[in-house]
Protein backbone atom coordinates (compact mmCIF):
# COMPACT_ATOMS: atom_id res chain seq x y z
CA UNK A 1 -48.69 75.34 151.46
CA UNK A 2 -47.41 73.45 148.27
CA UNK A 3 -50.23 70.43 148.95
CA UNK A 4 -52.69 73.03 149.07
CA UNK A 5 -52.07 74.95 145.88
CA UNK A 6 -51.94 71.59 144.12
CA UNK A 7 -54.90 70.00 145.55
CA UNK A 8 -57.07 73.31 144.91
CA UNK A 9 -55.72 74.18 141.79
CA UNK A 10 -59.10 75.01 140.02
CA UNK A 11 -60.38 76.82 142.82
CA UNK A 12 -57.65 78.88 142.45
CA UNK A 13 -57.87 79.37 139.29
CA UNK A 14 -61.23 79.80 138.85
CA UNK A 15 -61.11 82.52 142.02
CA UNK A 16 -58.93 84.10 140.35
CA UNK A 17 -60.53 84.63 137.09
CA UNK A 18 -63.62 85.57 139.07
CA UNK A 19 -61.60 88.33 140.84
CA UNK A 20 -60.58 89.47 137.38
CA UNK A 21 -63.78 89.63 135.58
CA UNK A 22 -65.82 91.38 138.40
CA UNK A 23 -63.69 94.61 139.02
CA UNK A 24 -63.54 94.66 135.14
CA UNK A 25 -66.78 94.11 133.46
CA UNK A 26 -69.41 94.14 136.82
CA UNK A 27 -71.48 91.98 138.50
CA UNK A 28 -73.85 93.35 136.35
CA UNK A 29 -72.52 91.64 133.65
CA UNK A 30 -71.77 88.23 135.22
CA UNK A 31 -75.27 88.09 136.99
CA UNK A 32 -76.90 88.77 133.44
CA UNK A 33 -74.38 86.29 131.70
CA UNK A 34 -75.28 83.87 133.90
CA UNK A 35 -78.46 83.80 133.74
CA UNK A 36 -78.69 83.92 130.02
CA UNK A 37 -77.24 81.21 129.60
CA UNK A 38 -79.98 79.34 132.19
CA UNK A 39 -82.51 80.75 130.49
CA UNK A 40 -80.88 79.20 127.15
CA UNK A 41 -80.66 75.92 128.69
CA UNK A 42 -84.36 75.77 130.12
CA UNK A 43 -85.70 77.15 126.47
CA UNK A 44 -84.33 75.02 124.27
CA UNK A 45 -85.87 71.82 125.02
CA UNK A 46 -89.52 73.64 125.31
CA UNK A 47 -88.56 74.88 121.83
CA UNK A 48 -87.19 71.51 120.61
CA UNK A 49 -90.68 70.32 122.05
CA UNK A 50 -92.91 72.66 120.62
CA UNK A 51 -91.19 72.00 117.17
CA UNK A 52 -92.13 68.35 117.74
CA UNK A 53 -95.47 69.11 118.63
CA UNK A 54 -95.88 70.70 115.49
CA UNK A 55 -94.51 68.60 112.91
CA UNK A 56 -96.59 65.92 114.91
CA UNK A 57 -100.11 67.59 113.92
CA UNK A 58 -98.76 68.36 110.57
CA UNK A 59 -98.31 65.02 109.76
CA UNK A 60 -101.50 64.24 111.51
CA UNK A 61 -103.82 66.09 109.52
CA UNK A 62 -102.07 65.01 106.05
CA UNK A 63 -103.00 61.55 107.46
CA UNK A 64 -106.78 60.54 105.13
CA UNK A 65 -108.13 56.94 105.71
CA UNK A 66 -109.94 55.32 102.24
CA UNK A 67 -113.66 54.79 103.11
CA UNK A 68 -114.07 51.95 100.60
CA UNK A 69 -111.37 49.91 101.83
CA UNK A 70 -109.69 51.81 104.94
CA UNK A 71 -106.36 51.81 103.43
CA UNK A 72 -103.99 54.72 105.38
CA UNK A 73 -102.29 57.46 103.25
CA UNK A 74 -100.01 60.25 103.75
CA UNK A 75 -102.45 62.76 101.77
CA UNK A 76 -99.76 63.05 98.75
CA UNK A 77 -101.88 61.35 96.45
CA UNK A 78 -105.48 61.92 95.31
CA UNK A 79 -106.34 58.39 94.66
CA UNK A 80 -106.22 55.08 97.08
CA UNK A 81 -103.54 53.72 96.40
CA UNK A 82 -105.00 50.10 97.42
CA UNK A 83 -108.33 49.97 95.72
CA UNK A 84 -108.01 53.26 93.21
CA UNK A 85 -111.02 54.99 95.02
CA UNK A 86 -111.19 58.91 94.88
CA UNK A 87 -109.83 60.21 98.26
CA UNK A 88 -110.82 63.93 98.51
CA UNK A 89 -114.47 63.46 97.21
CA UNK A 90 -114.95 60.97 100.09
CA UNK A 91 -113.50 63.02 102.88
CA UNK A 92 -115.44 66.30 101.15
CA UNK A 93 -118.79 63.82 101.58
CA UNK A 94 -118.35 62.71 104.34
CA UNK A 95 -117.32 65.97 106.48
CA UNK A 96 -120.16 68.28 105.18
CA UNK A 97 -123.25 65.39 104.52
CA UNK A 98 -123.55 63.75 107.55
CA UNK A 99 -126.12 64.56 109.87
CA UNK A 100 -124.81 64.21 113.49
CA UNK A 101 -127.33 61.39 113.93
CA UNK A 102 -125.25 59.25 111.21
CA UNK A 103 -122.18 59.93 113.33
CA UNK A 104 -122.94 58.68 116.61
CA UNK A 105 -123.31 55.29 117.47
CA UNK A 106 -125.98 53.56 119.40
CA UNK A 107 -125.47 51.47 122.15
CA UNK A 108 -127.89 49.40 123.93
CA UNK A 109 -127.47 48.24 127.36
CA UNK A 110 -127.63 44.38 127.83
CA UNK A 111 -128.16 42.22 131.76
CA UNK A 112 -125.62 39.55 131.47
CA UNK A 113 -126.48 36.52 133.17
């Protein structure tokens, strides 16, 4: 009997404190505590994720590339800061002059031989 209360000690233990809590609070209570704290751990990597996700197209749309010399900014500045060109008057021109027929490219099939 000795080997067996040592070997299963936190079985015991752990039985015990079950048999405590349940007459006490419910299995209400444990069934709902329980599963809280599942649903905690599922959530909070789809809301570390979603954070991510954010921040990602946040930084994406700050992103402007310089038409005169395709230098990559953040957006903080107004001006390239490679060839000095003004960066919101291109993107302004560019989004609302184009036709759609400036935008596409053509592409002309070719028989290799």
């Amino acid at each position: 009997m000795n080997y067996f209360l040592k070997a299963n000690k936190n079985l015991l233990t752990y039985s015990l404190i079950i048999m405590i809590i349940i007459p006490i609070f419910g299995i209400n209570f444990v069934l709902s505590l329980v599963s809280n704290i599942l649903l905690i751990l599922f959530l909070i990597p789809i809301l570390l994720l979603l954070l991510v996700f954010i921040g990602f197209n946040y930084y994406k749309s700050k992103i402007s590339t310089c038409n005169n010399c395709g230098a990559i900014s953040l957006g903080l500045s107004e001006t390239c800061t490679n060839c000095g060109a003004d960066l919101e008057n291109i993107s302004q021109r560019n989004q609302f002059n184009k036709r759609p027929s400036e935008s596409t490219i053509e592409v002309k099939a070719e028989e290799i031989k």
